[in-house]
PDB file of N, CA and C in Angstrom:
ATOM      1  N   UNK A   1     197.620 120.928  89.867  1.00  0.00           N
ATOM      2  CA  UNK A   1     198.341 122.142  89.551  1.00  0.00           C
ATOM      3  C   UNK A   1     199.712 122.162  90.217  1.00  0.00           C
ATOM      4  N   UNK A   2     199.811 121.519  91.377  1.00  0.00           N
ATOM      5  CA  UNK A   2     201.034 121.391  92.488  1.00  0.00           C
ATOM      6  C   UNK A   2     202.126 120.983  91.504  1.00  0.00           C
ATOM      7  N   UNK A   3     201.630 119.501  90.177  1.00  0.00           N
ATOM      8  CA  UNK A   3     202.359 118.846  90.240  1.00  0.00           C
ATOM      9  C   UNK A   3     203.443 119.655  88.606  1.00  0.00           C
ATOM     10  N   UNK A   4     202.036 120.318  88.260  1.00  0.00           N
ATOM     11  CA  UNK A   4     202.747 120.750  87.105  1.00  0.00           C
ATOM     12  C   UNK A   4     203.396 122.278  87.283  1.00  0.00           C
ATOM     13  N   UNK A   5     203.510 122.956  87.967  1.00  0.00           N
ATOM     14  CA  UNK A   5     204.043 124.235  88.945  1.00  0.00           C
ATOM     15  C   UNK A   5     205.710 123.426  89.342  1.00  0.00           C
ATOM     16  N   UNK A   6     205.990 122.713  90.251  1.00  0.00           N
ATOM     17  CA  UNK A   6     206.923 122.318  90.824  1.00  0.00           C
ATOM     18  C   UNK A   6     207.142 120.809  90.507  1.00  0.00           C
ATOM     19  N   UNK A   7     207.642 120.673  88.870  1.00  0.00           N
ATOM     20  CA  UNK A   7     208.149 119.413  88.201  1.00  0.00           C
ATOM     21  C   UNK A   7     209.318 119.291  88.837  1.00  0.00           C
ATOM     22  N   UNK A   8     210.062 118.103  88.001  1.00  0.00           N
ATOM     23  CA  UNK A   8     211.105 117.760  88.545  1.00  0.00           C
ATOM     24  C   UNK A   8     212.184 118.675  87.676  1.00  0.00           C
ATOM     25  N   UNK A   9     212.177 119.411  86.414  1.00  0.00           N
ATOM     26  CA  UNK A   9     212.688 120.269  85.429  1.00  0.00           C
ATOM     27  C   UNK A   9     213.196 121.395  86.706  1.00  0.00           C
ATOM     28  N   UNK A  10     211.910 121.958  87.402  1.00  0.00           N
ATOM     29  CA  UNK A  10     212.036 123.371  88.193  1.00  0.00           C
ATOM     30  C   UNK A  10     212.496 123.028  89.423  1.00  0.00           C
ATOM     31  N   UNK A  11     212.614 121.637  90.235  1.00  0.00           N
ATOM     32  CA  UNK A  11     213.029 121.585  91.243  1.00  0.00           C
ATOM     33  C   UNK A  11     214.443 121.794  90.864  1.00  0.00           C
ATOM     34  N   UNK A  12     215.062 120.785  90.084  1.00  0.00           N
ATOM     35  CA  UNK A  12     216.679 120.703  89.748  1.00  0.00           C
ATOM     36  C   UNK A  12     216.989 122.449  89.561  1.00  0.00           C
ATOM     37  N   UNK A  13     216.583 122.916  88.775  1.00  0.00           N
ATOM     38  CA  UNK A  13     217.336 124.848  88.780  1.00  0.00           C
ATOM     39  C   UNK A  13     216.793 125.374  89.930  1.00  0.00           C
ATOM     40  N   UNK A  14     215.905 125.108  90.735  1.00  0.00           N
ATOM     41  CA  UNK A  14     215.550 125.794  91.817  1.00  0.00           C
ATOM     42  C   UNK A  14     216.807 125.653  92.802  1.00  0.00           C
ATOM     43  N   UNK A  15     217.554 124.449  92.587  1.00  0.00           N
ATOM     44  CA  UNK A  15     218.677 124.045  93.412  1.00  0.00           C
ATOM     45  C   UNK A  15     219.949 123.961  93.216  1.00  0.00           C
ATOM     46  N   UNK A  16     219.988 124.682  91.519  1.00  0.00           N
ATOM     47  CA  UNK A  16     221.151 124.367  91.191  1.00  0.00           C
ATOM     48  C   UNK A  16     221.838 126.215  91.737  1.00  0.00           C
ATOM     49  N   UNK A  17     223.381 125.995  91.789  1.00  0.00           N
ATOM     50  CA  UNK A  17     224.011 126.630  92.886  1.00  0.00           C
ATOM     51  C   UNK A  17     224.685 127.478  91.613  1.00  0.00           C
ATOM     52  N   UNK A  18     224.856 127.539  90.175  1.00  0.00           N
ATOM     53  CA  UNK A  18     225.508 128.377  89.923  1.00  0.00           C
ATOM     54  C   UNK A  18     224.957 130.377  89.724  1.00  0.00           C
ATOM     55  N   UNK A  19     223.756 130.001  89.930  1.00  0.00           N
ATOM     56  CA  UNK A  19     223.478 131.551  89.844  1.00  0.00           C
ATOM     57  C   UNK A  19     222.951 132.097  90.907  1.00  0.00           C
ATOM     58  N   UNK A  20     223.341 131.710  92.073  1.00  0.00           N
ATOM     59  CA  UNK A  20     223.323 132.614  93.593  1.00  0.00           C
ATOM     60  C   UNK A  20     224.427 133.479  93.690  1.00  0.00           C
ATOM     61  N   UNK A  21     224.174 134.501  93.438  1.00  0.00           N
ATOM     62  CA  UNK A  21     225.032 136.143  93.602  1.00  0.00           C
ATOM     63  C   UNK A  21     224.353 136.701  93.264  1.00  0.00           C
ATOM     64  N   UNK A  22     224.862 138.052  92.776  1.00  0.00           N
ATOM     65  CA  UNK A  22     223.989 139.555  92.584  1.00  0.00           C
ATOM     66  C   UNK A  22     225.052 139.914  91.820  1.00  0.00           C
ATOM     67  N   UNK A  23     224.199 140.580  90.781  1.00  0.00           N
ATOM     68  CA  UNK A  23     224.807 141.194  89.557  1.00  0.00           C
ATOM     69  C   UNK A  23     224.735 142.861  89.863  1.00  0.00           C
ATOM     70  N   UNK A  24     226.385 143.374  89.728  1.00  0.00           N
ATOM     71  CA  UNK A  24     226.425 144.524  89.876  1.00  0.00           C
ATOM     72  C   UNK A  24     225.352 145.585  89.534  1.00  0.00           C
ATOM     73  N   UNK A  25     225.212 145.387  88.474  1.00  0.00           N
ATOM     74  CA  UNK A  25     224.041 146.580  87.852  1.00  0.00           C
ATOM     75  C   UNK A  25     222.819 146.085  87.028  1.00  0.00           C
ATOM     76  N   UNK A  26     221.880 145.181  87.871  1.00  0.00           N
ATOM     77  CA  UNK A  26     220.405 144.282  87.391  1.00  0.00           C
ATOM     78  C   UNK A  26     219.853 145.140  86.664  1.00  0.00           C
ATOM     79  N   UNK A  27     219.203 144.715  85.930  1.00  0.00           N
ATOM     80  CA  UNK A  27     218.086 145.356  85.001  1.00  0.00           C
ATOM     81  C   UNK A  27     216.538 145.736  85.607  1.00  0.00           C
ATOM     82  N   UNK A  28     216.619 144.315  86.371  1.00  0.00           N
ATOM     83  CA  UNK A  28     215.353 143.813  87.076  1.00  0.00           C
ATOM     84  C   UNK A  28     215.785 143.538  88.083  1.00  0.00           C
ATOM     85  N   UNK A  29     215.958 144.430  89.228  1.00  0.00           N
ATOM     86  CA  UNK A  29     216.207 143.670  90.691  1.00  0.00           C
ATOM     87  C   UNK A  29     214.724 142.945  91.223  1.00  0.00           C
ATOM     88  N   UNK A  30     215.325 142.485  91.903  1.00  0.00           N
ATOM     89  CA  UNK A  30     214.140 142.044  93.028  1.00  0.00           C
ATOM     90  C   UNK A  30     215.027 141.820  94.281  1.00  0.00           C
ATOM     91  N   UNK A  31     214.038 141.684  95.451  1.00  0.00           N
ATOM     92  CA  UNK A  31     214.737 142.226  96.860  1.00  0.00           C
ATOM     93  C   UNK A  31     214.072 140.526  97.523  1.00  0.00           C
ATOM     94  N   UNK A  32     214.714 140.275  98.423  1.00  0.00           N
ATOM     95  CA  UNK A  32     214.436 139.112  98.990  1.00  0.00           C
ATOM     96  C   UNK A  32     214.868 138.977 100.488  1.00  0.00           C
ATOM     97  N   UNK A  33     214.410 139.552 101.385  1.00  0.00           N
ATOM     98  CA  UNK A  33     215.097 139.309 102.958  1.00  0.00           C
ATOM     99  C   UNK A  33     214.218 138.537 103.606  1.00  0.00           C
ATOM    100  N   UNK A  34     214.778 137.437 105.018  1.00  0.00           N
ATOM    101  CA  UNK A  34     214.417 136.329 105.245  1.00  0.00           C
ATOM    102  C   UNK A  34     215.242 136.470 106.468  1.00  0.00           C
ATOM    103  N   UNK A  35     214.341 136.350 107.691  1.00  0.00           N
ATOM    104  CA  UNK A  35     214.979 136.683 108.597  1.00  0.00           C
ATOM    105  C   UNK A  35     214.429 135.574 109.786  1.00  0.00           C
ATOM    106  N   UNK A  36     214.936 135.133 110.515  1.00  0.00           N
ATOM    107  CA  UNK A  36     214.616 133.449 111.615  1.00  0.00           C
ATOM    108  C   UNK A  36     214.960 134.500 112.742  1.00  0.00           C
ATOM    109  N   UNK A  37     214.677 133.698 113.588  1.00  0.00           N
ATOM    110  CA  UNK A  37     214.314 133.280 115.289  1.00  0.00           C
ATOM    111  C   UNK A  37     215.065 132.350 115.794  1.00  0.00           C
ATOM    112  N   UNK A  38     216.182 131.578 116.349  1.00  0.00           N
ATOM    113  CA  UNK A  38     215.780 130.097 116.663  1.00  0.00           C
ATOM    114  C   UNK A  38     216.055 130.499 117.876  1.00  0.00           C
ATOM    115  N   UNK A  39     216.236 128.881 118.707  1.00  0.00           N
ATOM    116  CA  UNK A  39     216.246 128.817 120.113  1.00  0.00           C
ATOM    117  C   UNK A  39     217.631 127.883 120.511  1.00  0.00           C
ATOM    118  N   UNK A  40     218.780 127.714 121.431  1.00  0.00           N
ATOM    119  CA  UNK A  40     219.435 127.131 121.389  1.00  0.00           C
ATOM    120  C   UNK A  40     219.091 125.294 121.499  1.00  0.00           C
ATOM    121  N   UNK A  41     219.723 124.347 121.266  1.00  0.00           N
ATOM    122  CA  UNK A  41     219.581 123.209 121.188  1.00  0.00           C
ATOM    123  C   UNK A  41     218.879 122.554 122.727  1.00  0.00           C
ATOM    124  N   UNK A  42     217.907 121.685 122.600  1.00  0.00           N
ATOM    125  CA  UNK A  42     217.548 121.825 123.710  1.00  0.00           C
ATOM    126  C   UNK A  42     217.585 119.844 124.197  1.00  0.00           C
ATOM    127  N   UNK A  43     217.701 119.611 125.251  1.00  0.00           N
ATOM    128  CA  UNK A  43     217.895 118.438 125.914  1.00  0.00           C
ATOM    129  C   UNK A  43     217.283 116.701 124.448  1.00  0.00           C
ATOM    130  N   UNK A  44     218.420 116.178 123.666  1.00  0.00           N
ATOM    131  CA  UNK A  44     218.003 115.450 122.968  1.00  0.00           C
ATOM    132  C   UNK A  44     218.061 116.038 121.437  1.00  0.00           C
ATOM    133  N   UNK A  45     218.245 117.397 121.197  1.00  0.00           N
ATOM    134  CA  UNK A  45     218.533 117.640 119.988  1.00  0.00           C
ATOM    135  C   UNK A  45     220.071 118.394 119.827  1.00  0.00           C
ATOM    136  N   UNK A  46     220.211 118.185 118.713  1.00  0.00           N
ATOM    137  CA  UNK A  46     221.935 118.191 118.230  1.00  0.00           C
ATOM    138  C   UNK A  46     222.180 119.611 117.977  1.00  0.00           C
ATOM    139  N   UNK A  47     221.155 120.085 117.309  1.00  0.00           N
ATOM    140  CA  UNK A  47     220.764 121.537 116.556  1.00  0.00           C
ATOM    141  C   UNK A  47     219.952 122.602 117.390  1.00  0.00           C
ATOM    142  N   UNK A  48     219.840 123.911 116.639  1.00  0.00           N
ATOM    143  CA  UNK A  48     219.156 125.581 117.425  1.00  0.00           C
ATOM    144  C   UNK A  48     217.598 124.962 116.276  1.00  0.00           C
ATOM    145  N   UNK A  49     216.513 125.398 117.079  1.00  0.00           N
ATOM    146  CA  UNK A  49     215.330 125.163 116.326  1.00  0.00           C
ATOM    147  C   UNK A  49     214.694 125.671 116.602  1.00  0.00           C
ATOM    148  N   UNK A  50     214.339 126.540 114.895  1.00  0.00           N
ATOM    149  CA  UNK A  50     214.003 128.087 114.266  1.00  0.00           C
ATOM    150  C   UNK A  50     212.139 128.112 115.383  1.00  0.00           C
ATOM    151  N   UNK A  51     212.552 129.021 115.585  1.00  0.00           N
ATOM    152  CA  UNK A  51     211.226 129.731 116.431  1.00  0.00           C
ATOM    153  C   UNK A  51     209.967 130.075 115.890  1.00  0.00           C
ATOM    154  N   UNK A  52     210.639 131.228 114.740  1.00  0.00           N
ATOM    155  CA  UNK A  52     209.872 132.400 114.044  1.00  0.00           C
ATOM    156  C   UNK A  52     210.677 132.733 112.389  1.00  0.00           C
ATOM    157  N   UNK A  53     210.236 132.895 111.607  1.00  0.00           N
ATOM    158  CA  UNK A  53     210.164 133.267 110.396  1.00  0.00           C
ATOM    159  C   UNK A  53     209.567 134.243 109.630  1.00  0.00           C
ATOM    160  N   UNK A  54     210.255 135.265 109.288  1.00  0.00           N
ATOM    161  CA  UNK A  54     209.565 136.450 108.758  1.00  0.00           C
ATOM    162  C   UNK A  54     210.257 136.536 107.112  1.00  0.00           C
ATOM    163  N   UNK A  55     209.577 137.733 106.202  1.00  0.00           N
ATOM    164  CA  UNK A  55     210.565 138.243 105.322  1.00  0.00           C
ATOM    165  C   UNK A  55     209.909 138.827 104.615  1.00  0.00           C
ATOM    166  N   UNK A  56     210.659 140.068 103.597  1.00  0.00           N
ATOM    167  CA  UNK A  56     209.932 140.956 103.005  1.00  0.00           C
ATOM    168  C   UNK A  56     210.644 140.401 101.508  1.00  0.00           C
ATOM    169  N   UNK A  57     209.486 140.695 100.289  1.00  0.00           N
ATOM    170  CA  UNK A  57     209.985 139.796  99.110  1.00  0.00           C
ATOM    171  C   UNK A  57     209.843 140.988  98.267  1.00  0.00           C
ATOM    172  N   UNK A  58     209.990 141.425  97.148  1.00  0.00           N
ATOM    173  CA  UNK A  58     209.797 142.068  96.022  1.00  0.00           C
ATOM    174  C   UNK A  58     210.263 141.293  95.133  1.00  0.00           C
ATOM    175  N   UNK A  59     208.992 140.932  94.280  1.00  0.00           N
ATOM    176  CA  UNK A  59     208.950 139.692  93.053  1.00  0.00           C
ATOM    177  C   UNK A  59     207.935 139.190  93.136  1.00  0.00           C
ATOM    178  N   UNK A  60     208.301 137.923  92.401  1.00  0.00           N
ATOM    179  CA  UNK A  60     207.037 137.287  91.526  1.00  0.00           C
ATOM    180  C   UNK A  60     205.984 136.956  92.945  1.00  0.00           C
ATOM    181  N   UNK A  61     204.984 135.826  92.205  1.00  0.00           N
ATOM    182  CA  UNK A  61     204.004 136.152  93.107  1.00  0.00           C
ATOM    183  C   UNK A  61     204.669 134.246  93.211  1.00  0.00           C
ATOM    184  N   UNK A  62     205.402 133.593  92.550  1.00  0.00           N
ATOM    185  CA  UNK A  62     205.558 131.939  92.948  1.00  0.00           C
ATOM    186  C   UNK A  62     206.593 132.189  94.252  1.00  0.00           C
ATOM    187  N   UNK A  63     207.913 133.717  94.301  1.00  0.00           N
ATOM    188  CA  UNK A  63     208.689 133.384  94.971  1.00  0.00           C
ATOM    189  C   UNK A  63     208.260 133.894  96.203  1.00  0.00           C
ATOM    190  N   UNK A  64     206.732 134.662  96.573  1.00  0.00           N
ATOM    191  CA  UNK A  64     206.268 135.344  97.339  1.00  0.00           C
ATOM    192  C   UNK A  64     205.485 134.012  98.214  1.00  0.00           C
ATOM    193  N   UNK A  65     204.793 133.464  97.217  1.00  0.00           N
ATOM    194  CA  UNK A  65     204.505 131.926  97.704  1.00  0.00           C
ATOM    195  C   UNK A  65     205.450 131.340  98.189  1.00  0.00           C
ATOM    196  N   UNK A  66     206.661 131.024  98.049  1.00  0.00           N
ATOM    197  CA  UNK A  66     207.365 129.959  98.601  1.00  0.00           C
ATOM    198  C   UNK A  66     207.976 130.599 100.012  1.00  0.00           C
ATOM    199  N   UNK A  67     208.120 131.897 100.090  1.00  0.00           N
ATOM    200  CA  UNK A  67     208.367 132.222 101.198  1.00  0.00           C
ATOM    201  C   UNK A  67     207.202 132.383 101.886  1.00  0.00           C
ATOM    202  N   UNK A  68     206.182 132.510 101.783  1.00  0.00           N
ATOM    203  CA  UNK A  68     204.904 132.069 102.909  1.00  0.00           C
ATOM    204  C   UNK A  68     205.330 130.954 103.063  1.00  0.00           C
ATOM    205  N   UNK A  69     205.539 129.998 102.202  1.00  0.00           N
ATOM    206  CA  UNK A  69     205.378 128.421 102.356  1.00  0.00           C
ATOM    207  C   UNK A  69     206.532 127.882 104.041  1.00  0.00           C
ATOM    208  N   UNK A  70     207.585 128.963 103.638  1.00  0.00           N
ATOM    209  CA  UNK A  70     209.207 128.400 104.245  1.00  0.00           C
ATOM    210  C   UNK A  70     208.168 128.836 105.663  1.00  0.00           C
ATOM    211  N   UNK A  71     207.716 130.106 106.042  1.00  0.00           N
ATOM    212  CA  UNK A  71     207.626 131.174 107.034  1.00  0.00           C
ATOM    213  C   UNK A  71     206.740 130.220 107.535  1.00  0.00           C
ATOM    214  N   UNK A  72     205.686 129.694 107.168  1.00  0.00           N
ATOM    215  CA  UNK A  72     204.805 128.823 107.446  1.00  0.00           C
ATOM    216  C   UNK A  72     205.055 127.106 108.281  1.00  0.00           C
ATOM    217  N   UNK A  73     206.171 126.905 107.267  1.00  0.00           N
ATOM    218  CA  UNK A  73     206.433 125.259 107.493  1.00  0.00           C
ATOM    219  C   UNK A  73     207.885 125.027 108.714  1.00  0.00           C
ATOM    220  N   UNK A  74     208.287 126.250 108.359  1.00  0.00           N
ATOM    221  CA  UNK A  74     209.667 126.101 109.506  1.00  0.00           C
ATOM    222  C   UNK A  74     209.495 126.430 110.693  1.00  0.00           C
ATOM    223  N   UNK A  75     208.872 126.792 111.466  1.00  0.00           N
ATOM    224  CA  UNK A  75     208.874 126.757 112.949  1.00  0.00           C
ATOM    225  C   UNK A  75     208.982 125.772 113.288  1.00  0.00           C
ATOM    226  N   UNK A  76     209.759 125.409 114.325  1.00  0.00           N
ATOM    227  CA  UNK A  76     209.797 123.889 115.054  1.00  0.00           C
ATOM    228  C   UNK A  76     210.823 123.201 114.258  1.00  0.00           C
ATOM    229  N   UNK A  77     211.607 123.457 113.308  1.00  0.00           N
ATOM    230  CA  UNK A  77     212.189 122.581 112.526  1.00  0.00           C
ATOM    231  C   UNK A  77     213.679 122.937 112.921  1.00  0.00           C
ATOM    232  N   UNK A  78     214.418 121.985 113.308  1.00  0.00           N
ATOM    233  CA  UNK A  78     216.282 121.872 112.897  1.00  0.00           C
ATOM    234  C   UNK A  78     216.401 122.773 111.778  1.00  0.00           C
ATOM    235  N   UNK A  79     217.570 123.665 112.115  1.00  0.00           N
ATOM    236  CA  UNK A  79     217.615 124.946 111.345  1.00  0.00           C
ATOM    237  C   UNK A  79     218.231 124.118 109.875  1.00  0.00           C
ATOM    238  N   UNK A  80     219.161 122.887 109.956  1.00  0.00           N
ATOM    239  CA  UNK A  80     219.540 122.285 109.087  1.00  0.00           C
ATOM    240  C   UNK A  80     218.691 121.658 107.690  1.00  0.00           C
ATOM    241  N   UNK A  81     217.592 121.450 108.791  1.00  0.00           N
ATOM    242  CA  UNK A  81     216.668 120.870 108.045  1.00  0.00           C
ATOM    243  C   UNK A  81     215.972 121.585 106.890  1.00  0.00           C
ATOM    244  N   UNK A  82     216.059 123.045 107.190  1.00  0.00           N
ATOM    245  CA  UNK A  82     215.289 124.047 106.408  1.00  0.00           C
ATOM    246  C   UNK A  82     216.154 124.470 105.188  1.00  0.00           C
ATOM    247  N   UNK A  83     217.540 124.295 105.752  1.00  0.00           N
ATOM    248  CA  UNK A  83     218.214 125.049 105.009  1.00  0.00           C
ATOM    249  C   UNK A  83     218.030 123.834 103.428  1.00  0.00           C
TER     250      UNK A  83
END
């Protein structure tokens, strides 16, 4: 199910950069806040590395998933890395 959910079709628009903004007057909003923790760079790393991960979603239930997924998988990680 993983593989047919997150093809290679949905990765490419998941990443493509032209429709990140907000449209003055949505039809369908949805709300998305995403809020980190990190810690400053510490002896051997280059980068701040994210602590804690929270966020409140209004929407679907895949983009509600992927932010468990981020909130879940990013602690401990180079903030670079996440991004």
């Amino acid at each position: 199910m993983t593989d047919a959910l997150y093809n290679g079709k949905i990765m490419v628009r998941a990443q493509a950069v032209g429709f990140q903004m907000l449209l003055d007057a949505p039809a369908a909003p949805a709300a998305v806040e995403v809020g980190l923790n990190s810690l400053p760079a510490g002896s051997g790393d280059r980068e701040r590395r994210i602590v804690a991960v929270a966020h409140r979603i209004r929407s679907c239930a895949l983009c509600q998933g992927a932010a468990n997924a981020l909130a879940k998988a990013a602690p401990g990680h180079a903030a670079a890395s996440v991004r």
